[in-house]
Protein backbone atom coordinates (compact mmCIF):
# COMPACT_ATOMS: atom_id res chain seq x y z
CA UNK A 1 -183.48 -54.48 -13.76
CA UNK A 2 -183.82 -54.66 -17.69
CA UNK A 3 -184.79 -57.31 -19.56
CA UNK A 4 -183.14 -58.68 -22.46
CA UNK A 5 -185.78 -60.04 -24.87
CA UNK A 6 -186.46 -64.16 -25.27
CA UNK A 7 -183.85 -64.47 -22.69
CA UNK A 8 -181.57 -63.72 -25.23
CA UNK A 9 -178.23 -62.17 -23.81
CA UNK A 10 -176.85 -59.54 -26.14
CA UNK A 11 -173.17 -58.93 -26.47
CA UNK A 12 -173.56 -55.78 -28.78
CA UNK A 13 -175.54 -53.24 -26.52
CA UNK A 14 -173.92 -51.95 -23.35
CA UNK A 15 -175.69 -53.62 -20.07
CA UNK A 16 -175.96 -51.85 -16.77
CA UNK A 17 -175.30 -54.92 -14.30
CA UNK A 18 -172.40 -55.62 -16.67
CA UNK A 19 -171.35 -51.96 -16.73
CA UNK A 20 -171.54 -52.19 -12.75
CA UNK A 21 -169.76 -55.44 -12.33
CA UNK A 22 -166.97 -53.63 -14.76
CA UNK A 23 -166.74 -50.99 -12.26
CA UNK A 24 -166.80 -53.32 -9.32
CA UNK A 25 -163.43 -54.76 -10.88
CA UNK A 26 -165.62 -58.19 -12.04
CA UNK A 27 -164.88 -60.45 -14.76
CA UNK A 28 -169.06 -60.65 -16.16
CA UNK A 29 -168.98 -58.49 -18.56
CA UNK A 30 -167.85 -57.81 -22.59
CA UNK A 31 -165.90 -55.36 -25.00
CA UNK A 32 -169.16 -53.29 -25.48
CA UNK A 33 -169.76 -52.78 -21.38
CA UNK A 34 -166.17 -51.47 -21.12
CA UNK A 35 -166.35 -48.83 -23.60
CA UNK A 36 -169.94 -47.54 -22.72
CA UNK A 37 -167.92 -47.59 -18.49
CA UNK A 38 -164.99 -45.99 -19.57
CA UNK A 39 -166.78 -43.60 -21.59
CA UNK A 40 -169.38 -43.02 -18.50
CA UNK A 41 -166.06 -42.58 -16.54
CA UNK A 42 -164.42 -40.45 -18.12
CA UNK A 43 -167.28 -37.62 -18.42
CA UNK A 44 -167.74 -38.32 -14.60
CA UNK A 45 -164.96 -40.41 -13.16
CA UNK A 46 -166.88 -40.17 -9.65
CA UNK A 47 -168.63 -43.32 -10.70
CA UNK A 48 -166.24 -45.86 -9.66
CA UNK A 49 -166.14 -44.57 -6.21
CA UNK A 50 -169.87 -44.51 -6.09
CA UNK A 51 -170.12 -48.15 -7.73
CA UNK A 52 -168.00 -49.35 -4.67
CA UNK A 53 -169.68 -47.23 -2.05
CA UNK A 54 -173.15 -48.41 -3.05
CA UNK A 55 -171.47 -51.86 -2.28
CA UNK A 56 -169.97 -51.15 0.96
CA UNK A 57 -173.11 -49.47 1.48
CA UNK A 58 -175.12 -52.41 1.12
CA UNK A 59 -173.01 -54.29 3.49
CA UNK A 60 -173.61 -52.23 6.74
CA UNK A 61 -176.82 -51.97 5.97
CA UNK A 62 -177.26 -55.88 6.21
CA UNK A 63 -175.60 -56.12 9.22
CA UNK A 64 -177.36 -53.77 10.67
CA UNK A 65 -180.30 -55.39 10.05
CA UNK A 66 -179.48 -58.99 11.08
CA UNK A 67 -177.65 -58.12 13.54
CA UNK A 68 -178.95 -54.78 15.71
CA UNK A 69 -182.24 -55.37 14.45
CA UNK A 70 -182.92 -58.73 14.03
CA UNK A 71 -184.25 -58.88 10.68
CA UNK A 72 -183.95 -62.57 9.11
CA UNK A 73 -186.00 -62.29 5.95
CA UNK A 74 -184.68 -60.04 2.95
CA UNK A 75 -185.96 -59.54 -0.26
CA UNK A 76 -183.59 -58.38 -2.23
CA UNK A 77 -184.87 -56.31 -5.95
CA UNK A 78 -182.92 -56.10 -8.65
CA UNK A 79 -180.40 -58.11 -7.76
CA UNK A 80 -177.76 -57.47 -10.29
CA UNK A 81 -174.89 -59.52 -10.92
CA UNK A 82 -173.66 -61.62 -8.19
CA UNK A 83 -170.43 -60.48 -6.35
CA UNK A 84 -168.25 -60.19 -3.38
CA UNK A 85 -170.52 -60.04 -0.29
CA UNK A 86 -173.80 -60.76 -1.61
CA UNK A 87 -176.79 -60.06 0.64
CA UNK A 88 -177.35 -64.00 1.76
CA UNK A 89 -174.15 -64.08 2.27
CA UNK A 90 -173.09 -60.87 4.52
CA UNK A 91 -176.77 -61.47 6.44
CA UNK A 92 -176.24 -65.46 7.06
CA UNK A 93 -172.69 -64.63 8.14
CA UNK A 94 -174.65 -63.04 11.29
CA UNK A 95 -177.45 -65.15 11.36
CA UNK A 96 -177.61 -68.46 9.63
CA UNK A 97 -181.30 -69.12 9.29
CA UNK A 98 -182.05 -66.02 7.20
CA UNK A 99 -183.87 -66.27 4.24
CA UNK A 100 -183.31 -64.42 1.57
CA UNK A 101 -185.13 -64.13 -2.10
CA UNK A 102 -183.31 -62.43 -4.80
CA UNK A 103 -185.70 -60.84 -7.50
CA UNK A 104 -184.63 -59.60 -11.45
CA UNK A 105 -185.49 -60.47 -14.81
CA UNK A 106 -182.45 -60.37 -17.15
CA UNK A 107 -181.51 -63.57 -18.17
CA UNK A 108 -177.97 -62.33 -17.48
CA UNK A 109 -178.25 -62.22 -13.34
CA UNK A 110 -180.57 -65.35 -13.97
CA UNK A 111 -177.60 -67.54 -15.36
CA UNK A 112 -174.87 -66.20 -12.73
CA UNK A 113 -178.01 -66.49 -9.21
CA UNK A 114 -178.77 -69.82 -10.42
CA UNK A 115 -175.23 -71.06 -10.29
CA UNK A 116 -173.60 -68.84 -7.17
CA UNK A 117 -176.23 -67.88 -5.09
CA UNK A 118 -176.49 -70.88 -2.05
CA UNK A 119 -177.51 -70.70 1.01
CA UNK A 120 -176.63 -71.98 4.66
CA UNK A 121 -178.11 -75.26 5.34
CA UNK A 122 -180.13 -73.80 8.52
CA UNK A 123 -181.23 -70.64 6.11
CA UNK A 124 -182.78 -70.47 2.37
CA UNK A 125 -181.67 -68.37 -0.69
CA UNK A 126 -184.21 -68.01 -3.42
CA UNK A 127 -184.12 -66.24 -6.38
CA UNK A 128 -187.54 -64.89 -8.70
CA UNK A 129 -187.42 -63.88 -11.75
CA UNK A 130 -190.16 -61.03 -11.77
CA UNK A 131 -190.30 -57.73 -13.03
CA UNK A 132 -190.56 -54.98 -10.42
CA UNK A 133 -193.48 -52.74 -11.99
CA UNK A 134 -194.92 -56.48 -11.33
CA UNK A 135 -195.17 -55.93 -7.06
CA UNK A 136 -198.21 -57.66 -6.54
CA UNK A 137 -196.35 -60.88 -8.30
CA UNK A 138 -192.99 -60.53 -6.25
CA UNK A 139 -194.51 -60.38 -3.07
CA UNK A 140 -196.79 -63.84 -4.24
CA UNK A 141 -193.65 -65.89 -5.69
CA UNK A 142 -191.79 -64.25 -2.28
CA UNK A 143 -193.82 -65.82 0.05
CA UNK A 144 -193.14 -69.00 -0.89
CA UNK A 145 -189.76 -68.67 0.79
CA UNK A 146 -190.55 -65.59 3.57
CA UNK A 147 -193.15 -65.72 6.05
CA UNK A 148 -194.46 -62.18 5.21
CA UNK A 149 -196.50 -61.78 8.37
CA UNK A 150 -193.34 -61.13 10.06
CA UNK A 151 -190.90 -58.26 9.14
CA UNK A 152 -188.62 -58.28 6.02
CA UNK A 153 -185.09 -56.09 5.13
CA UNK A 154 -186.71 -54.87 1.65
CA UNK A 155 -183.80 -53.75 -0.31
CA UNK A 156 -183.95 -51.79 -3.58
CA UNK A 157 -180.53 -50.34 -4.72
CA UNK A 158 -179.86 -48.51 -7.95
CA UNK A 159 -183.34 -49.85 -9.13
CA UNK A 160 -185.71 -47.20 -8.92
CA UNK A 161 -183.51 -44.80 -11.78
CA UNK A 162 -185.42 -47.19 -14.16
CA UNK A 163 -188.48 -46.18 -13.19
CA UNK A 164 -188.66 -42.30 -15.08
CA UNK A 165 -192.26 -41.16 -13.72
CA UNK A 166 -191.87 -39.96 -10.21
CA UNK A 167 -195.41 -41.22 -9.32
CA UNK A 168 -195.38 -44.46 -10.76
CA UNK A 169 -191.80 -44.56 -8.93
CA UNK A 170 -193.38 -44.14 -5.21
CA UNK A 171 -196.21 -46.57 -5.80
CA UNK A 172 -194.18 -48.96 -6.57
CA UNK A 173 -192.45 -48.49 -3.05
CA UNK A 174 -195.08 -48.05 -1.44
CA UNK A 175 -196.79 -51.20 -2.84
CA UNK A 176 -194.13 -53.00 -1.78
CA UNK A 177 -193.56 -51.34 1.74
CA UNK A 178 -197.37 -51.69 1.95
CA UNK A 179 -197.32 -55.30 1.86
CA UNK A 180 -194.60 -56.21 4.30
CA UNK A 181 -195.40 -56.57 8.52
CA UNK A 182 -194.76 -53.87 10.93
CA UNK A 183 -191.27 -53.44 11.78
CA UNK A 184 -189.52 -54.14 8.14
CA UNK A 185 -187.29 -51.87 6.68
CA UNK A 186 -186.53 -50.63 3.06
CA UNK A 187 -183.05 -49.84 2.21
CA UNK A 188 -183.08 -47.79 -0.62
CA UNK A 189 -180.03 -45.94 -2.58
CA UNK A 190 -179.74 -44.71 -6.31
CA UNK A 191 -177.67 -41.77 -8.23
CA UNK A 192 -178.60 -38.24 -7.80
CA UNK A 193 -178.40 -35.03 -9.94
CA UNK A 194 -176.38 -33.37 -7.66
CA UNK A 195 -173.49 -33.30 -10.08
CA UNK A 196 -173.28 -31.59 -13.34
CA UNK A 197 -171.32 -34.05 -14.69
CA UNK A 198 -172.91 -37.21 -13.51
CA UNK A 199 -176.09 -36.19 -15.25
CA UNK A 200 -174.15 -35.57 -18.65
CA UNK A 201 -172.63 -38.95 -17.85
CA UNK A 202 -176.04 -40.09 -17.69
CA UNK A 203 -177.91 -38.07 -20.72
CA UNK A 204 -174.99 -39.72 -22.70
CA UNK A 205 -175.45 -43.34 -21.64
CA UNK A 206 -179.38 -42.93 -22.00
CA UNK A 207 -178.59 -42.57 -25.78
CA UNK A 208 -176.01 -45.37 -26.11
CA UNK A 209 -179.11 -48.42 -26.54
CA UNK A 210 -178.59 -49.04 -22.88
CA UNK A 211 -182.09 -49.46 -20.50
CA UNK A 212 -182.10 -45.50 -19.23
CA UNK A 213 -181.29 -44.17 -15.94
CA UNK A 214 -183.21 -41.39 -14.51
CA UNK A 215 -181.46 -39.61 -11.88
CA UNK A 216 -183.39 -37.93 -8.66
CA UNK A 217 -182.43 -35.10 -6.51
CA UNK A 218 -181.94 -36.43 -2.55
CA UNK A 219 -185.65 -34.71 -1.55
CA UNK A 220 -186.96 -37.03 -4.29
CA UNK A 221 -185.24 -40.23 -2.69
CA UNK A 222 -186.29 -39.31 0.36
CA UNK A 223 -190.31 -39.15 -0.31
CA UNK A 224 -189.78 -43.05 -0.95
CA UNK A 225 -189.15 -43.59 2.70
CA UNK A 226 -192.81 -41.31 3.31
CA UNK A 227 -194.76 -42.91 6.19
CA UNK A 228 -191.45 -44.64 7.67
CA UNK A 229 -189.01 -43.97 10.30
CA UNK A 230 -185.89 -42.97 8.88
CA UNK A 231 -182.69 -44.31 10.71
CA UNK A 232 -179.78 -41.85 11.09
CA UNK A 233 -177.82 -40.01 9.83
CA UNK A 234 -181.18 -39.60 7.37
CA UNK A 235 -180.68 -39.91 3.45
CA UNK A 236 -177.35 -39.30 2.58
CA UNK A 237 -174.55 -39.85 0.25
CA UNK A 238 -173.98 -43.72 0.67
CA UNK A 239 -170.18 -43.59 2.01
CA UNK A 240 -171.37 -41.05 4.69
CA UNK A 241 -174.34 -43.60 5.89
CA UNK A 242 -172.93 -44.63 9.15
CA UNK A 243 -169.30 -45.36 7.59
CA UNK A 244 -166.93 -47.99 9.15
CA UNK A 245 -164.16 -46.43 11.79
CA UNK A 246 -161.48 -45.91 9.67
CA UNK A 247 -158.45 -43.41 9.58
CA UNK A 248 -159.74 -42.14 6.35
CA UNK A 249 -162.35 -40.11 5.67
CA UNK A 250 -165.50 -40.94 3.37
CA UNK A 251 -165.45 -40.66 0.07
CA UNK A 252 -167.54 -38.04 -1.24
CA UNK A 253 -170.02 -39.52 -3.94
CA UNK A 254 -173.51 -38.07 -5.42
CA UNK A 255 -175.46 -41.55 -4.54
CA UNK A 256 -177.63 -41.02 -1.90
CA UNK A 257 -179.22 -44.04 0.31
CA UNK A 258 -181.19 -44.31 3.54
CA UNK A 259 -183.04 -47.04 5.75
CA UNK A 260 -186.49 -46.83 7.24
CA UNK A 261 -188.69 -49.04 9.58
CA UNK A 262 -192.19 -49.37 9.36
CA UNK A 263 -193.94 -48.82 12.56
């Protein structure tokens, strides 16, 4: 979630939801975001795989919760570029009348949520353009489409690596957890420094103009989901979170996620 300033989108500085939809195989994106990618991919080519795996990751966790669960409210930070399967769409293809509110601030994902991101006629899509070290004004501007008294899929992927203080990182969450009824859930998931080369990957695109990306080891991603109860298999590289039966095993990848209710 970085903001571009005036609303002004710039072409000439490498852009992580452009980067991402790059990596994603996506057409939103510009000469600059390819070469900061390939150059991210080629010191750690394990990126791509964790780009889609994030993805897929996002999509059973959705289900999950509007199916199994019965969540129908999600608020969805840091939306990034709109793709294949957005969260509206693969939690209104289980249950129409969810409601879902989309939050970022780059004039980028503004443009592209404003124009793609509809909704069911019996559900609601929304989309706020907030800042996340803003909580207290999300959770305002998101109760104008969710009924907060009841529970809500929080969902916060690749977000919190913008957030470089650990402490300021968990109060965040826990602002936001804090604020939502018994029996929500926060889905979380973001890059880890389990890699040697993913964090040279990273030290390198920190110093290419880009908003910097601070990675966290898995015991770090896992004292966001303090005070909830974490679903199994626990916090865990994203394509080994409850994978899909296939014939083919998962994809190893150094991007950890989780989900966790709030009793």
């Amino acid at each position: 979630m970085e903001q571009q300033s005036q609303g002004r989108i710039d072409t000439t500085v490498p852009h992580s939801a452009r980067i991402w939809n790059y990596w994603l195989g996506g057409k939103d994106h510009y000469p600059v975001d390819q070469r900061a990618g390939d150059e991210f991919a080629r010191v750690f080519p394990g990126i791509v795989d964790a780009a889609r795996g994030s993805r897929h990751f996002l999509a059973r966790t959705v289900r999950l919760l509007a199916g199994e669960a019965g969540i129908r409210q999600f608020l969805d930070i840091g939306t990034g570029l709109p793709t294949v399967d957005n969260t509206h769409e693969l939690a209104q293809r289980v249950a129409p009348e969810a409601r879902i509110v989309y939050v970022d601030n780059d004039p980028l994902v503004l443009a592209h949520a404003r124009a793609l991101l509809t909704s069911t006629p019996q559900g609601a899509t929304a989309y706020i353009d907030a800042d996340l070290h803003q909580p207290e004004a999300i959770l305002r501007a998101a109760a104008e489409t969710l009924d907060l008294s009841r529970p809500v899929g929080l969902t916060l992927q690749g977000i919190m690596g913008h957030v470089a203080d650990d402490a300021r990182a968990r109060s965040l969450v826990a602002r936001l957890v804090g604020a939502l009824a018994p029996g929500s859930f926060l889905t979380l998931s973001d890059g880890t420094d389990v890699s040697a080369e993913r964090r040279r990957a990273h030290e390198r695109y920190n110093s290419s103009g880009a908003a910097p990306y601070h990675l966290r080891s898995p015991g770090q991603l896992r004292e966001f989901f303090a005070g909830l109860e974490l679903l199994e298999p626990g916090v865990v590289p994203v394509t080994e979170w409850r994978p899909d039966p296939e014939p083919f095993a998962p994809v190893p990848v150094t991007t950890y996620g989780g989900v966790g209710r709030k009793p």
